[in-house]
Protein backbone atom coordinates (compact mmCIF):
# COMPACT_ATOMS: atom_id res chain seq x y z
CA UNK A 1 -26.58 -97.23 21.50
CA UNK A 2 -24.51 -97.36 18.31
CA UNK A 3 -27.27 -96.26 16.41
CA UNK A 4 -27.67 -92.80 18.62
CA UNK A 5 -23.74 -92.46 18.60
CA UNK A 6 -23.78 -92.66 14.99
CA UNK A 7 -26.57 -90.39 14.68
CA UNK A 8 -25.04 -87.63 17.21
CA UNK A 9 -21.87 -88.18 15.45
CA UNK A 10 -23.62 -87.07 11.94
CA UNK A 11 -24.88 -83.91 13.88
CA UNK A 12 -22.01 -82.96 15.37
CA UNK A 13 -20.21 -83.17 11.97
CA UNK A 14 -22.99 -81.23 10.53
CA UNK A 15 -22.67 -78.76 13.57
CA UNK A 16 -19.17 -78.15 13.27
CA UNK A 17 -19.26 -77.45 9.59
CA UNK A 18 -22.27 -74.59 9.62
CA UNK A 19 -20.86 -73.00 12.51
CA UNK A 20 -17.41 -72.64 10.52
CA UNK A 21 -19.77 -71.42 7.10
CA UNK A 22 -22.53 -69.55 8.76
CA UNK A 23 -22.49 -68.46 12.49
CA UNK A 24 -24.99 -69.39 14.62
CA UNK A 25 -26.10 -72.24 11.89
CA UNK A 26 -26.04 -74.42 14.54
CA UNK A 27 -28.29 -72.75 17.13
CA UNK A 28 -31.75 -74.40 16.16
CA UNK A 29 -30.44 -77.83 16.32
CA UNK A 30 -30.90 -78.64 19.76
CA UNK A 31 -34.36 -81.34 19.54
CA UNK A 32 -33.64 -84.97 19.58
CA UNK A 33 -35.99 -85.25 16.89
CA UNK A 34 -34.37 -88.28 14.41
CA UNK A 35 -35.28 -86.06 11.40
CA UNK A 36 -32.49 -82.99 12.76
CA UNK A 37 -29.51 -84.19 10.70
CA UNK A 38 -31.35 -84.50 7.29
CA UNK A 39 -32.73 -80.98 7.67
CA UNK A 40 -29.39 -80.07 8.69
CA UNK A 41 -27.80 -81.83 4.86
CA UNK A 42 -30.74 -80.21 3.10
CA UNK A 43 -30.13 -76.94 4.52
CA UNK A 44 -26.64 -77.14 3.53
CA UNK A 45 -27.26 -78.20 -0.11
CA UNK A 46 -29.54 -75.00 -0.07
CA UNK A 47 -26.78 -73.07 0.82
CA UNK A 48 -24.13 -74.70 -1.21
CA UNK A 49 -26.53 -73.66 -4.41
CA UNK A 50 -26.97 -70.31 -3.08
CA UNK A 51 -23.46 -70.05 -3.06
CA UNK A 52 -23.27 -71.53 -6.65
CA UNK A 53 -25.97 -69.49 -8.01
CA UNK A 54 -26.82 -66.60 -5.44
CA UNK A 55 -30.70 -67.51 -5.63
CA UNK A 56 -33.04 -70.48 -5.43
CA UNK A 57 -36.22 -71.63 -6.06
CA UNK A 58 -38.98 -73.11 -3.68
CA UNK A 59 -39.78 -75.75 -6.77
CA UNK A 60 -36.32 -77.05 -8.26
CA UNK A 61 -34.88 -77.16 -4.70
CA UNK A 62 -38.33 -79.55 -3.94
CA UNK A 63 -37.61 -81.86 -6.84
CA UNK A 64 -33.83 -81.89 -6.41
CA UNK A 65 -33.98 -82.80 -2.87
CA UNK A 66 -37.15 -85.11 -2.70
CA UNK A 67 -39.55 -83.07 -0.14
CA UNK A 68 -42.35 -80.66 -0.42
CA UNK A 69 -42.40 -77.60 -1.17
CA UNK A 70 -43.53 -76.65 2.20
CA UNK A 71 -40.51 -78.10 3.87
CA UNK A 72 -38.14 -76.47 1.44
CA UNK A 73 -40.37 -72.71 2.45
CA UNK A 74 -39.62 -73.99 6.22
CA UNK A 75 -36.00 -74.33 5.63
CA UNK A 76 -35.82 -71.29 3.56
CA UNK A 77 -37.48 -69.11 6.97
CA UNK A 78 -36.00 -70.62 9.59
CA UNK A 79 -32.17 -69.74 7.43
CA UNK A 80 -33.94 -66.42 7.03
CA UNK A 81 -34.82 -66.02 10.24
CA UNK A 82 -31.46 -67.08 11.65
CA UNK A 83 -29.76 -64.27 8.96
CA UNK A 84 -28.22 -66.96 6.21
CA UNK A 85 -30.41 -65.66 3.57
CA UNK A 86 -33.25 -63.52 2.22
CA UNK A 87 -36.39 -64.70 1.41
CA UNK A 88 -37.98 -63.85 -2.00
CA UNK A 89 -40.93 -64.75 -3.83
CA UNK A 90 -40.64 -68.14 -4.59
CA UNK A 91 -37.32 -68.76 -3.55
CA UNK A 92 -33.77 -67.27 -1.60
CA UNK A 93 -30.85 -65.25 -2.36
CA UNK A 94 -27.89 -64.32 -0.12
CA UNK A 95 -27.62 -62.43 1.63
CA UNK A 96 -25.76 -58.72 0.81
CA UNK A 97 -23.01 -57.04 2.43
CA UNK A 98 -25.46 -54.37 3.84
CA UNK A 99 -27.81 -57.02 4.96
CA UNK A 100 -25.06 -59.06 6.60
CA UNK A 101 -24.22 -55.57 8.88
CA UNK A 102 -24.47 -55.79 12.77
CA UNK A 103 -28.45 -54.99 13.67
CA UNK A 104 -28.24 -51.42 14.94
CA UNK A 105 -30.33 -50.04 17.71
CA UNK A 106 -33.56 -48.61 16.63
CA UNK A 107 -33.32 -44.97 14.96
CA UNK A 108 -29.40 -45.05 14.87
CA UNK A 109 -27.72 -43.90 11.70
CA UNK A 110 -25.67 -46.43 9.62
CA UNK A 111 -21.79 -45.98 9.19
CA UNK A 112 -21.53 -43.65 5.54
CA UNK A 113 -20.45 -46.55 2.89
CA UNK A 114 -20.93 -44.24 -0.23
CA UNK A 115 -21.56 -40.86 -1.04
CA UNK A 116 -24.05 -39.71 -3.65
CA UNK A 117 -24.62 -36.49 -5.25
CA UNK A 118 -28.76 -35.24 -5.40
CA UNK A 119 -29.87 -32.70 -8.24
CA UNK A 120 -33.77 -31.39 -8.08
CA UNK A 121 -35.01 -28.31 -10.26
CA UNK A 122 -36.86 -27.40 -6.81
CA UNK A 123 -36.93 -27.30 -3.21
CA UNK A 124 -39.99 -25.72 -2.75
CA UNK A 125 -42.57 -27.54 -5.22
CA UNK A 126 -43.03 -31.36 -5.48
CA UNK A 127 -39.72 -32.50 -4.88
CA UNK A 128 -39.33 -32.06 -0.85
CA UNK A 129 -41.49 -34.89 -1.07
CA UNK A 130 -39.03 -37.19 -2.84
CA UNK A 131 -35.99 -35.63 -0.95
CA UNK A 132 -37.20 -37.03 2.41
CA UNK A 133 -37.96 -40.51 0.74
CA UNK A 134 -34.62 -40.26 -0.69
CA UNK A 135 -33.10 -39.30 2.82
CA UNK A 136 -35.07 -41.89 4.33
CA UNK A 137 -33.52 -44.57 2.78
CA UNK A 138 -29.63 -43.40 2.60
CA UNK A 139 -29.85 -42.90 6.27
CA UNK A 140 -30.94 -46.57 6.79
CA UNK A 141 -28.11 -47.90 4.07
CA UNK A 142 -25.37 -45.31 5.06
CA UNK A 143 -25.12 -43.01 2.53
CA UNK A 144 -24.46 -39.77 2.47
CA UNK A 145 -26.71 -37.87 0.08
CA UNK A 146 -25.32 -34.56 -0.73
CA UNK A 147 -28.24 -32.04 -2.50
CA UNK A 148 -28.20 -29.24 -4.61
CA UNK A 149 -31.10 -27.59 -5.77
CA UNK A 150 -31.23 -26.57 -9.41
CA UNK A 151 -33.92 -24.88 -11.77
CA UNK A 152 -35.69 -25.90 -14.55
CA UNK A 153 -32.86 -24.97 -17.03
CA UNK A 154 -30.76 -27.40 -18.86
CA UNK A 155 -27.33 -24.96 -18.20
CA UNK A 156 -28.12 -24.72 -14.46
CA UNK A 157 -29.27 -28.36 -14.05
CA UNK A 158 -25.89 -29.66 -16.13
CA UNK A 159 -23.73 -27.08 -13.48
CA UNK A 160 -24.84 -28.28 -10.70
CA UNK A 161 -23.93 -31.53 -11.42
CA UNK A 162 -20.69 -30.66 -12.74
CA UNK A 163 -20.48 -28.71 -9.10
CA UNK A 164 -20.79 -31.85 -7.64
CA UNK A 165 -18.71 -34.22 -9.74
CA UNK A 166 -15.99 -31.84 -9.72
CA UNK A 167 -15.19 -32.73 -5.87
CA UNK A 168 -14.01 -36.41 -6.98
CA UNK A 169 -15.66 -37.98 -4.08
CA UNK A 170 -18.81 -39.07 -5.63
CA UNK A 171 -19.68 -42.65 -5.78
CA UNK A 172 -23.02 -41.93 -7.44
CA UNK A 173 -25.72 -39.74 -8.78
CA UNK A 174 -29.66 -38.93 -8.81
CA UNK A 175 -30.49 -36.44 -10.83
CA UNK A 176 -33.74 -34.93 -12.81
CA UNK A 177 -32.57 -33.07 -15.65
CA UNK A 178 -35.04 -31.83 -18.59
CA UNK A 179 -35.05 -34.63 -21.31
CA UNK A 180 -36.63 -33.00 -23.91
CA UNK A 181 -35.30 -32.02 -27.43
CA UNK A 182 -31.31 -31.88 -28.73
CA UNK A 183 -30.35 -30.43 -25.97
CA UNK A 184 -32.08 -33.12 -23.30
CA UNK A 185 -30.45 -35.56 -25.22
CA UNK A 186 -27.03 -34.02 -25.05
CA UNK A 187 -27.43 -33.96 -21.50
CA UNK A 188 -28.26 -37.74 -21.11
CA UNK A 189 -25.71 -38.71 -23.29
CA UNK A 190 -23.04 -36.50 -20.93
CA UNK A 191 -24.75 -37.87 -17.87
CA UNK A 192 -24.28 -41.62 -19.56
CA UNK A 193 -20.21 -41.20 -20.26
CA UNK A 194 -19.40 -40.78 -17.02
CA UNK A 195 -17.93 -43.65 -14.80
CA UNK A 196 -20.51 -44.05 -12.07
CA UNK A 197 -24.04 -45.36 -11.56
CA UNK A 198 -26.63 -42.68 -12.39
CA UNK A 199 -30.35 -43.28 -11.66
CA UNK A 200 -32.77 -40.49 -13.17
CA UNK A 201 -35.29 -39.70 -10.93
CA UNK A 202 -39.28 -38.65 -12.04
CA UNK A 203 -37.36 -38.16 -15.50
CA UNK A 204 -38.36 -41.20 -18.33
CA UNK A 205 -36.47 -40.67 -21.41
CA UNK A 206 -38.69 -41.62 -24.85
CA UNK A 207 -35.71 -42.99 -27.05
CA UNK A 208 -33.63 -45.19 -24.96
CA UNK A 209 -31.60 -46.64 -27.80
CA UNK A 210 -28.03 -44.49 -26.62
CA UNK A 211 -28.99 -44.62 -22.64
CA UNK A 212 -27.60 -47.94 -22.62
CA UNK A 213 -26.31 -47.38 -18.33
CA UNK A 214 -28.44 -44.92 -17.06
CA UNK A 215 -31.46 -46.58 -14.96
CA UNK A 216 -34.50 -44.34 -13.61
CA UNK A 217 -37.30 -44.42 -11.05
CA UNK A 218 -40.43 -43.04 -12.31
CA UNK A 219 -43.96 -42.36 -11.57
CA UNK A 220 -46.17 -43.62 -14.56
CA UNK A 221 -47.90 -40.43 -15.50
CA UNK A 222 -49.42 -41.41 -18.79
CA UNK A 223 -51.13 -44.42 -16.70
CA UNK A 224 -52.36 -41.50 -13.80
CA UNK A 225 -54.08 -39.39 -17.19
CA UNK A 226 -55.70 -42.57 -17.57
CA UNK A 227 -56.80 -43.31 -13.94
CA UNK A 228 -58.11 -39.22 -14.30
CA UNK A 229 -60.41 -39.82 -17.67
CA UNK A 230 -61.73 -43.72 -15.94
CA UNK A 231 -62.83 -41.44 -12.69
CA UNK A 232 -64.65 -38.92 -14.51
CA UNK A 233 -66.17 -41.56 -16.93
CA UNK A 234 -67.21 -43.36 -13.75
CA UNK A 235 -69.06 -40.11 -12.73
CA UNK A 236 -71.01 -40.14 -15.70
CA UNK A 237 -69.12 -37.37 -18.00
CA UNK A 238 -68.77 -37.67 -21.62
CA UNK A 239 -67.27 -34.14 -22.85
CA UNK A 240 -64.08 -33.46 -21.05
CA UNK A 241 -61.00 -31.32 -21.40
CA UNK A 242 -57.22 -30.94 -20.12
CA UNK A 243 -55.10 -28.52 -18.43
CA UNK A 244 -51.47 -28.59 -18.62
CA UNK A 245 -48.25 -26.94 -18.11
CA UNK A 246 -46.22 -26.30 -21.25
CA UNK A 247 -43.04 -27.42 -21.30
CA UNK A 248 -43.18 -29.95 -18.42
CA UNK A 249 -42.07 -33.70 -18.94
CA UNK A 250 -45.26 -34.61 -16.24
CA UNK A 251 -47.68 -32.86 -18.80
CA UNK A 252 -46.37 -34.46 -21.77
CA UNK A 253 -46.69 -38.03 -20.61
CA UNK A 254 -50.00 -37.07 -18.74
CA UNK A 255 -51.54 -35.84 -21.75
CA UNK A 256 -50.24 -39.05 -23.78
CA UNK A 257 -52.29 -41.39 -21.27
CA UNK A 258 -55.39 -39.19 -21.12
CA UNK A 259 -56.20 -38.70 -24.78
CA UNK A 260 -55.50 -41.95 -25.61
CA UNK A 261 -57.78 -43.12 -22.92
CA UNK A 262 -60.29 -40.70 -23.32
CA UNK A 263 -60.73 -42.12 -26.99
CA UNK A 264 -60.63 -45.63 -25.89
CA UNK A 265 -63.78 -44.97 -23.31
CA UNK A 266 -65.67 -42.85 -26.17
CA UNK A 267 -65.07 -39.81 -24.16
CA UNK A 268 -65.40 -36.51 -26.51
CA UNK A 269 -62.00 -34.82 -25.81
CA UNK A 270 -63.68 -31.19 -26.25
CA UNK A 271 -60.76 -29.12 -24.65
CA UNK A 272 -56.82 -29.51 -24.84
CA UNK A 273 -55.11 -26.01 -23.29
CA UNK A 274 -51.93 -25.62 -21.99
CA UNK A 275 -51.00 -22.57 -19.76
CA UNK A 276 -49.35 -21.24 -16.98
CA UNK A 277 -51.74 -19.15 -14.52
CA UNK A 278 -49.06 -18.79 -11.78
CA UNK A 279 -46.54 -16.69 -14.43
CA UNK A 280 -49.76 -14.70 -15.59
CA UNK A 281 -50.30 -11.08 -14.01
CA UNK A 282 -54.19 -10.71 -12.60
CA UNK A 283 -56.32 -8.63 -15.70
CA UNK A 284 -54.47 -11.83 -18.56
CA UNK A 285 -55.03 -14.21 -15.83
CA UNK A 286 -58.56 -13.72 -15.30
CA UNK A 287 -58.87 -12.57 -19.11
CA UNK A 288 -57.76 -16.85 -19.72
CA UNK A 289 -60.09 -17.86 -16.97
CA UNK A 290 -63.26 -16.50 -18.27
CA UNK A 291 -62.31 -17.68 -21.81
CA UNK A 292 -61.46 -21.48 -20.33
CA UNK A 293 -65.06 -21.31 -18.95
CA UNK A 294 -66.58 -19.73 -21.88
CA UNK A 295 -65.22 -22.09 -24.04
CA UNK A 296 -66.39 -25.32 -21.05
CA UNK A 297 -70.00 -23.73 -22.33
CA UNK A 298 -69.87 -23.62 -25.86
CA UNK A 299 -68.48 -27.23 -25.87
CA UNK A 300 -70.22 -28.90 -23.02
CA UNK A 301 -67.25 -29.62 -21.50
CA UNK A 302 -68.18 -31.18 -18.02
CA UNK A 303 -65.06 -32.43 -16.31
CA UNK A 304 -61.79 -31.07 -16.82
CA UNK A 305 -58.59 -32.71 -15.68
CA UNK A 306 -55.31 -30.05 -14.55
CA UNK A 307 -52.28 -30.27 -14.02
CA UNK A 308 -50.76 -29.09 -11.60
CA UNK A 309 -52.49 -28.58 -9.06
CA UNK A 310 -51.86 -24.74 -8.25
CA UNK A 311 -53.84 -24.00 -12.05
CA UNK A 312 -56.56 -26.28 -10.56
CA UNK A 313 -56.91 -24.08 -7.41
CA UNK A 314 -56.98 -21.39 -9.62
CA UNK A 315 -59.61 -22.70 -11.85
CA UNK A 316 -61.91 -23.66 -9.06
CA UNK A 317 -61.50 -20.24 -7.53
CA UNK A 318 -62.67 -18.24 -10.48
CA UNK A 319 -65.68 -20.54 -11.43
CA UNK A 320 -67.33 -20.46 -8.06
CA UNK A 321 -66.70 -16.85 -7.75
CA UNK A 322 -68.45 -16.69 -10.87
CA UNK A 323 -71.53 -18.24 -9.54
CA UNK A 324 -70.37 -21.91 -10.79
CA UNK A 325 -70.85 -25.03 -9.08
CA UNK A 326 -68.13 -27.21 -8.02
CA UNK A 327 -68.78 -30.68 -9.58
CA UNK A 328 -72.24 -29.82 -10.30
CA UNK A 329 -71.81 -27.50 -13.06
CA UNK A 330 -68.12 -28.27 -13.56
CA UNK A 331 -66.41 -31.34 -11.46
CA UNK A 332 -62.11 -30.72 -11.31
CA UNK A 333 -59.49 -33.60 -11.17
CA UNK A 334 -55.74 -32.50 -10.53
CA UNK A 335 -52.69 -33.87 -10.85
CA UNK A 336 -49.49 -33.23 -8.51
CA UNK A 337 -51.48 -32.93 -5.30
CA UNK A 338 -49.47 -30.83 -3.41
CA UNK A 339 -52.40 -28.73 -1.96
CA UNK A 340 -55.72 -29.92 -3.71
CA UNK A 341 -57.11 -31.05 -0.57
CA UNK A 342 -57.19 -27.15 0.88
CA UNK A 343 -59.13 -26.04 -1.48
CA UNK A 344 -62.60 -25.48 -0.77
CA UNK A 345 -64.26 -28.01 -1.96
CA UNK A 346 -61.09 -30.09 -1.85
CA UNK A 347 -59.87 -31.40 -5.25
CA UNK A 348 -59.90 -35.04 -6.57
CA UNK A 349 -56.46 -35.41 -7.16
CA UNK A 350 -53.79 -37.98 -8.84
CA UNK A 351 -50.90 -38.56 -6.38
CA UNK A 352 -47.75 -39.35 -7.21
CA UNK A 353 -46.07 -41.40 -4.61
CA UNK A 354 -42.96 -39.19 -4.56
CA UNK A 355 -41.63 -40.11 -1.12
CA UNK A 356 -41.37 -43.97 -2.76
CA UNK A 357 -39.60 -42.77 -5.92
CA UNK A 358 -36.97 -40.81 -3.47
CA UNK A 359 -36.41 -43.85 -1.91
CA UNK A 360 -36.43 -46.16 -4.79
CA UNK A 361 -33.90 -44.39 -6.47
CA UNK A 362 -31.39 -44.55 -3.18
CA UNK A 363 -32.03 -48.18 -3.05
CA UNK A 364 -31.07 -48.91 -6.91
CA UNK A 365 -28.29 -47.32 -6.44
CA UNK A 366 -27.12 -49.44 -3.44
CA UNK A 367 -27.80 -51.90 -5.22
CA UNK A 368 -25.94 -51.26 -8.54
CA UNK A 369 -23.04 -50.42 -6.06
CA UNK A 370 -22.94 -53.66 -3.84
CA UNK A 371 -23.47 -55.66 -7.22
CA UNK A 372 -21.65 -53.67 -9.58
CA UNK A 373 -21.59 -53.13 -13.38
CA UNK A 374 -22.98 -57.17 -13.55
CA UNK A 375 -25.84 -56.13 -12.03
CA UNK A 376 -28.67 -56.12 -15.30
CA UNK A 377 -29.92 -52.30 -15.69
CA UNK A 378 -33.17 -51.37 -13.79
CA UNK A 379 -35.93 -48.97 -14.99
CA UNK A 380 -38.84 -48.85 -12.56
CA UNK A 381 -42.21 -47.06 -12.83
CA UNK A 382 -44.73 -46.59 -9.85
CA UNK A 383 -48.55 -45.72 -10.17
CA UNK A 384 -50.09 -42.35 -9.19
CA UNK A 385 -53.29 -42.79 -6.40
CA UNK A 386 -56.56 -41.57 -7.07
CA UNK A 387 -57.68 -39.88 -4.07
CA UNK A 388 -61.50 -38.65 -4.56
CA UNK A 389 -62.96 -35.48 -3.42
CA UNK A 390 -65.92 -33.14 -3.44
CA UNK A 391 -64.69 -31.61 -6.69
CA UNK A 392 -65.29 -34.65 -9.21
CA UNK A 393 -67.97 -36.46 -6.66
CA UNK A 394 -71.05 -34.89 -6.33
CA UNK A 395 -74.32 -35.63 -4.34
CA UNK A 396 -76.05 -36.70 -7.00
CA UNK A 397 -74.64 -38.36 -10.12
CA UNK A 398 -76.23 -39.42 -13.66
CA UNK A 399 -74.33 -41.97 -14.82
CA UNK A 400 -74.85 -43.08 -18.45
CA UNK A 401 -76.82 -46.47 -17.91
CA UNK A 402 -78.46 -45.70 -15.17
CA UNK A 403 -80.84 -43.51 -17.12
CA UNK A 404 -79.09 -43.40 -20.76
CA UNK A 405 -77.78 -39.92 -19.89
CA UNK A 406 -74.17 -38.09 -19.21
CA UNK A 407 -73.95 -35.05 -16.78
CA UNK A 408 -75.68 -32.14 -18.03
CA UNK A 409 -73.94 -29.54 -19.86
CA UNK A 410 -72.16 -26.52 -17.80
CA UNK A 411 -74.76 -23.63 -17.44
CA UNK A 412 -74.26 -19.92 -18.63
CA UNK A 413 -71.56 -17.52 -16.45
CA UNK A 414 -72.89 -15.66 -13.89
């Protein structure tokens, strides 16, 4: 009898202390099992190191305490599950003050805690995309995102966000302002002086040495030129060319991963054009068309990757009008896909995942918000998807190997 007095005496003590640290700490404890009030001291030295260091891990807490490392994952859920902490690979961390909120019924918007400013250079093309991501996740951490839609020019981009600063009741920023030359830099350095968070969004800068606050969420487009030149290798083509859009930031850094991995599959990199069709009236637009295909001929280019994908549309259109053969003659990989998969045949296409970015960059800014300026600076980048479609796969491919030889060369114009 003294024994089980002294051992319900230990668990009330250890009762009455996580009920006063953590509500609802002591809700589990309710077996008779003998082995209750040393998972009850462990989980308490878990939590008295979270406190200490705001994360743990699976393997010092195991050595430190004298159990498995299974136990210490068991502790770890069933304080997770109860709301004490958050599990992360290989360990905890406490919980934040967002996390800590009363549940909320399912679809209910979250009380506004902050109130960030949004700056696109479109509404129409590519960004919606990111926009809803971006939405997505303020509405679920209660913030209010307030957008303005800009254009590609560094004057309109820079007044819209001085629109928006202006009203003093910003806590925060996204924006995706043109980086490129002087005047990019000027801009970066003006959006970097300012006192509050700013995360860059689909924007990358190259020299990073005076950017010392500004953190970004990016798609890797360098790595999605590269995913573009391994797919068309695959497919057995060995003269290829590129399509771009002058001037844009995607092109540049798509162009960057395609050439160099073009080289570094022994690829011939027979075409490297940069255009844009949409600006072009109908007589210069088709007079760039026929010469893009002409000069596909007289190279044996096979393959052709373009970005975006309205100019691969475009392409496509004219060559099958002109009696070519979509991927027979001339397979087409895009980049952007927006609307490769209406074309007819439907475009292989690199996809950035732009609803993710949107919501990526909402979430690193709650974050650098709840943590503060301690918080170390984050720069993220997130792979394009392949998706594969008639216009890069045809019915029957020659792969080099299979019988020592590439895709045949395209065939006269019609």
């Amino acid at each position: 009898m003294t024994a089980k007095r002294s051992e319900s005496n230990i668990l009330g003590q250890n009762r009455t202390h996580y009920s006063e640290n953590f509500p609802g700490m002591e809700a589990d404890v309710t077996t008779d099992d003998h082995a209750v009030p040393f998972a009850i001291s462990r989980r308490e030295r878990i939590l008295n190191e979270l406190r200490r260091t705001g994360e743990v891990r699976v393997s010092v807490l195991a050595r430190q305490l004298g159990v498995s490392e299974l136990t210490i994952r068991r502790d770890i859920g069933w304080m997770a599950d109860k709301g004490l902490v958050t599990r992360v690979h290989g360990g905890a961390t406490l919980r934040s003050a967002l996390e800590r909120r009363a549940p909320r019924a399912l679809g209910a918007v979250a009380p506004t805690l902050y109130r960030v400013g949004m700056v696109v250079p479109s509404l129409s093309y590519y960004w919606p995309q990111v926009i809803v991501g971006a939405r997505a996740a303020a509405q679920e951490g209660g913030v209010q995102l307030v957008l303005r839609g800009a254009s590609y020019s560094l004057a309109d981009q820079r007044h819209q966000v001085q629109s928006l600063l202006s009203s003093g009741t910003l806590h925060a920023l996204i924006v995706a302002p043109q980086i490129g030359g002087a005047d990019g830099q000027a801009m970066l350095d003006w959006l970097d002086a300012w006192q509050l968070p700013v995360v860059l969004v689909e924007r990358r800068p190259v020299d990073v040495s005076d950017t010392t606050t500004l953190e970004w969420v990016s798609t890797d487009h360098a790595s999605g030129g590269a995913i573009a030149a391994q797919h068309l290798h695959a497919q057995g083509h060995r003269r290829v060319g590129i399509l771009t859009s002058p001037g844009s930031p995607t092109s540049e850094r798509l162009r960057r991963g395609w050439a160099s991995a073009v080289r570094n599959l022994g690829m011939t990199p027979a075409l490297d054009l940069a255009c844009e069709l949409e600006a072009m009236e109908g007589a210069e637009r088709a007079a760039f068309l026929e010469r893009l295909l002409a000069s596909c001929r007289t190279t044996g280019t096979t393959a052709l990757l373009i970005h975006s994908d309205p100019q691969a549309v475009l392409v496509q259109q004219y060559a099958r009008d002109h009696g070519l053969n979509t991927p027979d003659d001339l397979a087409i990989v895009a980049y952007d896909d927006e609307v490769a998969q209406h074309a007819d045949p439907a475009i292989t296409a690199l996809c950035p995942p732009k609803h993710h970015v949107g919501r990526l960059a909402v979430e690193m800014l709650l974050a650098r918000l709840q943590d503060g300026p301690s918080r170390p600076v984050q720069r993220t980048s997130v792979l394009p998807a392949l998706h594969p479609r008639d216009s890069s796969v045809p019915t029957q491919v020659v792969v080099a190997g299979s019988n020592g030889g590439p895709v045949p060369a395209l065939r006269a114009l019609a």
